[in-house]
Protein backbone atom coordinates (compact mmCIF):
# COMPACT_ATOMS: atom_id res chain seq x y z
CA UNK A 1 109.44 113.20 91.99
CA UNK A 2 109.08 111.30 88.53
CA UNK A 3 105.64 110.55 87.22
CA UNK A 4 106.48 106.68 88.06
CA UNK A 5 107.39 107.36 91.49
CA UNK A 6 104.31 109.30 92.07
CA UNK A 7 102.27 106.59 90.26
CA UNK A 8 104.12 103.99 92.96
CA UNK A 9 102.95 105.82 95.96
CA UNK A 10 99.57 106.85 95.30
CA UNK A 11 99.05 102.65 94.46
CA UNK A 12 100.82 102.12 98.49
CA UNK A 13 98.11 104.94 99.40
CA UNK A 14 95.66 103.25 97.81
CA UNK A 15 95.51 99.80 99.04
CA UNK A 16 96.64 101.32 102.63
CA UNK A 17 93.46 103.42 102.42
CA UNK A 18 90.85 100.59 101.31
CA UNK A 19 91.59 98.54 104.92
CA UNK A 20 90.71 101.14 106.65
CA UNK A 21 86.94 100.11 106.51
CA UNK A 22 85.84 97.01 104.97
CA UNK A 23 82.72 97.52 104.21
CA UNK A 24 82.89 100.51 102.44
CA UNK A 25 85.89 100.66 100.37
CA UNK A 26 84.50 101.95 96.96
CA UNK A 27 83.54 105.06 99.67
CA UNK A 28 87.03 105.23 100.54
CA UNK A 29 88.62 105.45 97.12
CA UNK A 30 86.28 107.85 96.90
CA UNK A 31 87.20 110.10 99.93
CA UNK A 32 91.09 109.86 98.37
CA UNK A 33 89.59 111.29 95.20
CA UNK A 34 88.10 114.34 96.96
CA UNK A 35 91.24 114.66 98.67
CA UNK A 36 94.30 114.52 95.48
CA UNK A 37 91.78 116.81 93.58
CA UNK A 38 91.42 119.83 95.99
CA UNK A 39 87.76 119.00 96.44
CA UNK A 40 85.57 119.30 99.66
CA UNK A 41 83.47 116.17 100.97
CA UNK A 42 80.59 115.19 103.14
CA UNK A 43 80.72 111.86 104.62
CA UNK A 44 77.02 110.74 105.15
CA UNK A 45 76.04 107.46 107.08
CA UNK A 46 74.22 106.42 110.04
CA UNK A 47 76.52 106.84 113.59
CA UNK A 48 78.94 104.23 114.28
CA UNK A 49 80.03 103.32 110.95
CA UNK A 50 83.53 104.80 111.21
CA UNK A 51 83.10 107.85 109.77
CA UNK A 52 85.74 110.53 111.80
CA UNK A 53 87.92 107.62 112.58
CA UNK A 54 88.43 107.23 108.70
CA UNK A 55 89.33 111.12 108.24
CA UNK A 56 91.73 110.32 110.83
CA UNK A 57 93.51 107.45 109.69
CA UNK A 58 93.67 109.07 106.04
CA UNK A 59 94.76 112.30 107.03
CA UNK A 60 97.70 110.12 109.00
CA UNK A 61 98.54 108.12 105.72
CA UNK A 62 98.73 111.35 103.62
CA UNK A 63 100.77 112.82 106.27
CA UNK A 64 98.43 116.05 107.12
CA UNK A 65 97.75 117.87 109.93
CA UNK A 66 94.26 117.54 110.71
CA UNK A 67 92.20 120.05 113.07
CA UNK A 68 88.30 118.57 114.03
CA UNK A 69 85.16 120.60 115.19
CA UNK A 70 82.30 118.42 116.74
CA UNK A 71 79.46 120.53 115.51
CA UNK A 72 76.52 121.66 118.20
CA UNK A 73 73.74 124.26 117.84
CA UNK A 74 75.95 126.69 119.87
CA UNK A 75 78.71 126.45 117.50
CA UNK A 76 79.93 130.03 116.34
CA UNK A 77 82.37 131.39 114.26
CA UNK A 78 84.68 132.41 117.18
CA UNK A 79 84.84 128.51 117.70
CA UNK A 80 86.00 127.93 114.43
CA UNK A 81 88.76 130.22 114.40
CA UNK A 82 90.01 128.83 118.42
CA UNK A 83 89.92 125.43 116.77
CA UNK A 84 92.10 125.84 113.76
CA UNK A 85 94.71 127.90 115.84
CA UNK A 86 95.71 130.54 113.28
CA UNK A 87 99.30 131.98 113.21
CA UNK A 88 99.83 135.98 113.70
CA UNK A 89 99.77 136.47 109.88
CA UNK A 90 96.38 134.69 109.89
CA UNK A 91 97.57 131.13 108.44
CA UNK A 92 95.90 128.36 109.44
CA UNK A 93 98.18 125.25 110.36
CA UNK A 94 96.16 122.13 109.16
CA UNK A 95 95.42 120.48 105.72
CA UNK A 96 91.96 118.73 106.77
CA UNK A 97 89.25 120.35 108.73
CA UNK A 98 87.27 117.62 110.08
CA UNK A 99 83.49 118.65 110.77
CA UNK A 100 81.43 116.52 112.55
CA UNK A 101 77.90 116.53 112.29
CA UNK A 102 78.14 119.98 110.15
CA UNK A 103 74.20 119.66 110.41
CA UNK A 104 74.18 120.66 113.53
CA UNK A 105 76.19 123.83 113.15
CA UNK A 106 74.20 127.11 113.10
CA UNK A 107 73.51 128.94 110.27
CA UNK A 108 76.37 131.38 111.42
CA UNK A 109 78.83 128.89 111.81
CA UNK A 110 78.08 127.35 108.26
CA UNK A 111 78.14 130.67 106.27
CA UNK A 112 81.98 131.32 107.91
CA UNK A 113 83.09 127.11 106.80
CA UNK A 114 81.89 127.93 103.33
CA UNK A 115 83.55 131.31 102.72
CA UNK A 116 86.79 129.39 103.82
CA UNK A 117 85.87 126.63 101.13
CA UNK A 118 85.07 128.86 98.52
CA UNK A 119 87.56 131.85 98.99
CA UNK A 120 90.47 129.86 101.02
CA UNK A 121 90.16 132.37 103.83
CA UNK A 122 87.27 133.75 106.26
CA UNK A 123 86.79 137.02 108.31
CA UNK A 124 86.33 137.19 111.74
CA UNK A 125 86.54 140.32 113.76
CA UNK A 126 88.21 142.13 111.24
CA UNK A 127 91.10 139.46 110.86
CA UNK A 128 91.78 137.15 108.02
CA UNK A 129 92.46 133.53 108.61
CA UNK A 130 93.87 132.14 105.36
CA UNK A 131 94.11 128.30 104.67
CA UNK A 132 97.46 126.12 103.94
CA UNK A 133 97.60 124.25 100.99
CA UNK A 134 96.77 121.75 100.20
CA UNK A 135 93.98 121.88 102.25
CA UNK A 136 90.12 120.24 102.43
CA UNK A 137 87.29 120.22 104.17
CA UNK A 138 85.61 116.57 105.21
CA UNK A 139 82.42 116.85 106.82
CA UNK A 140 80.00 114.16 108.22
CA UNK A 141 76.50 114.15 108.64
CA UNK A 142 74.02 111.78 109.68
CA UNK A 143 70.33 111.55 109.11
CA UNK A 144 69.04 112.48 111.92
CA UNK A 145 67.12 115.46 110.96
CA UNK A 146 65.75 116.55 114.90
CA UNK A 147 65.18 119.92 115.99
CA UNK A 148 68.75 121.08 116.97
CA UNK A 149 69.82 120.26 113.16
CA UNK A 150 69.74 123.27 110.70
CA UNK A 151 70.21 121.14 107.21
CA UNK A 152 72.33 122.78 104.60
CA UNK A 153 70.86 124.41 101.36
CA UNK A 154 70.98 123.19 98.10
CA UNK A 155 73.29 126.30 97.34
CA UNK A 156 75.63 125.04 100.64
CA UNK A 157 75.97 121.81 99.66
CA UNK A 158 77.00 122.33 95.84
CA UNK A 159 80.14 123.96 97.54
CA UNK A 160 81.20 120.02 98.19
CA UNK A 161 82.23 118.37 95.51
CA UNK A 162 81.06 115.37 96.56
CA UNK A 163 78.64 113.59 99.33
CA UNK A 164 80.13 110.03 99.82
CA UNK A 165 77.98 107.44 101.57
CA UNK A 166 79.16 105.21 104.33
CA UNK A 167 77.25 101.38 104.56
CA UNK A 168 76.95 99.64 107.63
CA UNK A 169 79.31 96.54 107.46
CA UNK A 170 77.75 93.06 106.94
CA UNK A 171 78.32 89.85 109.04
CA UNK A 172 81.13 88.78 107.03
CA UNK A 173 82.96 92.15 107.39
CA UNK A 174 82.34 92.50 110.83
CA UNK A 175 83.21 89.35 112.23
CA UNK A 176 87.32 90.56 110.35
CA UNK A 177 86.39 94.26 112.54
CA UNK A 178 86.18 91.93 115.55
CA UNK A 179 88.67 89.90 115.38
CA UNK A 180 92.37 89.88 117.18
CA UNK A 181 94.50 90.73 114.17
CA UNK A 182 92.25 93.17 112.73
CA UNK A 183 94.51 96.16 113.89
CA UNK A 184 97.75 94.74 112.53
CA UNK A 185 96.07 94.54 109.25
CA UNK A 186 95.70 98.28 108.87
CA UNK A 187 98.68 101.10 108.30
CA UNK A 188 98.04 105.04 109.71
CA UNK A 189 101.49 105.43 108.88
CA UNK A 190 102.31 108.07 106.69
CA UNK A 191 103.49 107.23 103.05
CA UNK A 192 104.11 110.58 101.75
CA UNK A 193 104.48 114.01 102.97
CA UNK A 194 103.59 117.45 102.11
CA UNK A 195 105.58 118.07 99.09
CA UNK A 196 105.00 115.01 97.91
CA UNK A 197 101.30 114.85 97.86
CA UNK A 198 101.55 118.63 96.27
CA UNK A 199 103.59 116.69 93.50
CA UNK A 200 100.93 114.17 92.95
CA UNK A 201 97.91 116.45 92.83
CA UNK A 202 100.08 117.98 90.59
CA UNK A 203 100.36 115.12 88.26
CA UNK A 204 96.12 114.45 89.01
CA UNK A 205 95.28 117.64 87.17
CA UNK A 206 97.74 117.03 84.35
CA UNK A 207 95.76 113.92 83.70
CA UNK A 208 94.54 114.38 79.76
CA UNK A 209 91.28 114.66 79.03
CA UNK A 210 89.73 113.91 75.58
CA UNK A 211 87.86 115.90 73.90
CA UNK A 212 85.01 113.13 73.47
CA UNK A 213 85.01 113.07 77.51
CA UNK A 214 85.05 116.71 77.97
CA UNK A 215 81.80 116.33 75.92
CA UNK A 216 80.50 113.21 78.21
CA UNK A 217 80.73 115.44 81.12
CA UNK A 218 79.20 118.43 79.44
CA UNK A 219 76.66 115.95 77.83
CA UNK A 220 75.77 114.32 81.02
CA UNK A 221 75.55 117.83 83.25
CA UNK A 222 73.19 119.09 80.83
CA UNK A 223 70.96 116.44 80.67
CA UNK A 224 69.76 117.03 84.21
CA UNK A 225 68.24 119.96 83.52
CA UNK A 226 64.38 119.76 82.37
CA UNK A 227 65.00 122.58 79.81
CA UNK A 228 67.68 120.19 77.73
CA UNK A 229 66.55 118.47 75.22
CA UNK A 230 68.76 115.52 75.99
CA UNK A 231 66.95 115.09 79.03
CA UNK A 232 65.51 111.59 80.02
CA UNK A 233 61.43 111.74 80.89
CA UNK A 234 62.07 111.57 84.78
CA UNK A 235 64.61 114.74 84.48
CA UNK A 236 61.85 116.74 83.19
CA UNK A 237 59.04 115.71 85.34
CA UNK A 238 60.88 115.42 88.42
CA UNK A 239 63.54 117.89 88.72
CA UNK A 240 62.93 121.80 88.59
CA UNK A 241 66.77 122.64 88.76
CA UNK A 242 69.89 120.71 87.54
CA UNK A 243 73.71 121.00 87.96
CA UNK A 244 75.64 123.48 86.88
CA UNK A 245 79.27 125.03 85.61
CA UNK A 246 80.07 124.19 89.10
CA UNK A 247 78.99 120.26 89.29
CA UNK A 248 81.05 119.82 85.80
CA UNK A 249 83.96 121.63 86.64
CA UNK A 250 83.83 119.33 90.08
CA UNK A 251 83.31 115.91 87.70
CA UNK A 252 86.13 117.10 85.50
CA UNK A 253 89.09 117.32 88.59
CA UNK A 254 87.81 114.35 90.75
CA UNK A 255 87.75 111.99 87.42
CA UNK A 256 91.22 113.22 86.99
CA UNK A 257 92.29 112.23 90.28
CA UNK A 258 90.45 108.81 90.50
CA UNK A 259 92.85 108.09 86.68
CA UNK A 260 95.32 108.49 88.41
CA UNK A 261 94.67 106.42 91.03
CA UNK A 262 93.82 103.75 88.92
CA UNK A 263 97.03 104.01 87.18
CA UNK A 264 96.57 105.91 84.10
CA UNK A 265 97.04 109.74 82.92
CA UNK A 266 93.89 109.85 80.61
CA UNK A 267 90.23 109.90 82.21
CA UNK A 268 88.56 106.95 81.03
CA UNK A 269 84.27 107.10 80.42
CA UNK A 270 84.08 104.57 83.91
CA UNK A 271 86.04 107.12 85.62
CA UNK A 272 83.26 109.82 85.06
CA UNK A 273 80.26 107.49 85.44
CA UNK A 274 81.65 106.13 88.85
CA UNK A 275 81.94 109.75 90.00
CA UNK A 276 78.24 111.02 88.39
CA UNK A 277 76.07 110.14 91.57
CA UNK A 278 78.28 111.34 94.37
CA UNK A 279 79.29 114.67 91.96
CA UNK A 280 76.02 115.40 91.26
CA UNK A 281 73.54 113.79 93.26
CA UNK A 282 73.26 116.29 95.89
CA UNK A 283 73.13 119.17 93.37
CA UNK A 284 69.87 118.47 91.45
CA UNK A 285 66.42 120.35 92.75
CA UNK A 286 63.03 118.14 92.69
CA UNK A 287 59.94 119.85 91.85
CA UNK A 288 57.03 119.75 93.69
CA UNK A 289 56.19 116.30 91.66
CA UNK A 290 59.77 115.03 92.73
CA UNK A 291 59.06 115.49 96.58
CA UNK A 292 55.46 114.32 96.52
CA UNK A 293 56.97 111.22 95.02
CA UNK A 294 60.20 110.67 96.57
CA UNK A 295 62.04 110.58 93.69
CA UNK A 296 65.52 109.69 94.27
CA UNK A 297 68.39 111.23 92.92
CA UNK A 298 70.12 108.06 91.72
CA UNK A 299 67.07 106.83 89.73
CA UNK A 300 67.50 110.27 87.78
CA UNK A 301 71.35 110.00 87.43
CA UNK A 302 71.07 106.02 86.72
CA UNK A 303 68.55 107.83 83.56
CA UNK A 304 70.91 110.32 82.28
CA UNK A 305 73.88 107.70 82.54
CA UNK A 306 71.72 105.62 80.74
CA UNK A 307 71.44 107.99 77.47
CA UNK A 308 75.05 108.38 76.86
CA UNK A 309 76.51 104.71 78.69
């Protein structure tokens, strides 16, 4: 597949993807980011704003096999490996693990899900279960912190390369949701298969990158550490640890990807800043200051964009 063909059917992907929910269709473009640069994704948003039925209908137009896990405080390890149905070499048959409500999941159950994102395999009674590529992991979570939630570490959750929020949809949006024809308007169909969307992640990491935006990235990662001398006022009275090699290596591949989506093969600076908040966002520490004050993460990012917009 030519570099034009590829360019053709990620644009079909595209504007197939963005019906699939109105309301939040920066959120999707977002989610097909994650998904063309290898990176892992938490879906956040209150329940009943479409959340698993959008992994769905995206793992149908990318043509992957998609396993889900609906998270409870019982869930174990053993469950994990039942649900992904492993072949007797140990390969696991599905490109998208869908995890609802990974908050919910005990703390054994989330350390086996992030050795499989981090290492492409986890153990389990002295058997390997190894992933098939391309593969990702889309969780959701919702803020309902009650007692039977365990909520992921600051260490768990910079294993996701990004947390994308989900809005609730307005009057406007819902009254098209509601209405006869709203079904016709979207496609699950699938527009490419396997080797085809191996070609075009191909193609998103070939994506050049400048030097001057190699040194946006690094500039802009730095800068959210208090230590850093490029860092805004509110970094360094707020935040007690930034991100790190892993947040700009993450912000480097998904701005690739998003390029490419948009029809170019060189990252552009609006590619990076539309990625900085769900890249790094979840990544960055408050002090004791930052809590006391409920300091939001995007007021610090919307600072350290601000030094080097």
């Amino acid at each position: 597949m030519d570099l034009s063909e590829a360019l053709q059917i990620v644009d079909k992907i595209n504007a197939a993807s963005s019906a699939l929910i109105l309301n939040s269709q920066n959120s999707v473009k977002l989610l097909l980011t994650a998904i063309l640069s290898s990176s892992h994704v938490i879906l956040k948003g209150a329940p009943g704003t479409g959340k698993t039925l959008l992994i769905k209908n995206i793992s149908s137009i990318l043509g992957l096999q998609r396993r889900s896990i609906h998270c409870t405080s019982e869930s174990q390890a053993s469950d994990l490996s039942q649900i992904l149905q492993p072949l007797s070499d140990g390969q696991i048959l599905c490109n998208v693990l869908s995890i609802d409500e990974i908050n919910r999941a005990s703390f054994g159950f989330q350390s086996h899900l992030l050795e499989l994102m981090e290492d492409g395999f986890f153990s389990f009674e002295r058997t390997k279960y190894y992933t098939k590529l391309p593969f990702t992991v889309i969780a959701t979570q919702t803020n309902d912190y009650s007692s039977d939630s365990f909520a992921l570490s600051k260490s768990q959750l910079d294993r996701f390369g990004m947390i994308i929020p989900l809005s609730s949809p307005n009057v406007d949006e819902l009254m098209v949701m509601l209405s006869d024809d709203y079904e016709s308007m979207i496609t699950t169909n699938a527009l490419c298969d396997i080797e085809q969307l191996k070609c075009i992640q191909a193609y998103c990491q070939s994506v050049n990158v400048s030097k001057k935006q190699v040194g946006l990235i690094a500039n802009l990662v730095v800068a959210t550490s208090p230590e850093a001398n490029t860092a805004p006022d509110i970094v360094k009275r707020y935040v007690k640890h930034g991100a790190g090699v892993r947040a700009a290596r993450a912000l480097l591949q998904t701005s690739k990807a998003l390029a490419f989506i948009n029809g170019r093969t060189e990252v552009m600076a609006d590619d990076i800043f539309t990625l900085l908040e769900p890249v790094l966002a979840h990544r960055l520490v408050l002090n004791f200051s930052g809590f006391a004050n409920a300091v939001a993460s995007q007021s610090i990012l919307e600072a350290v964009k601000q030094r080097f917009f």
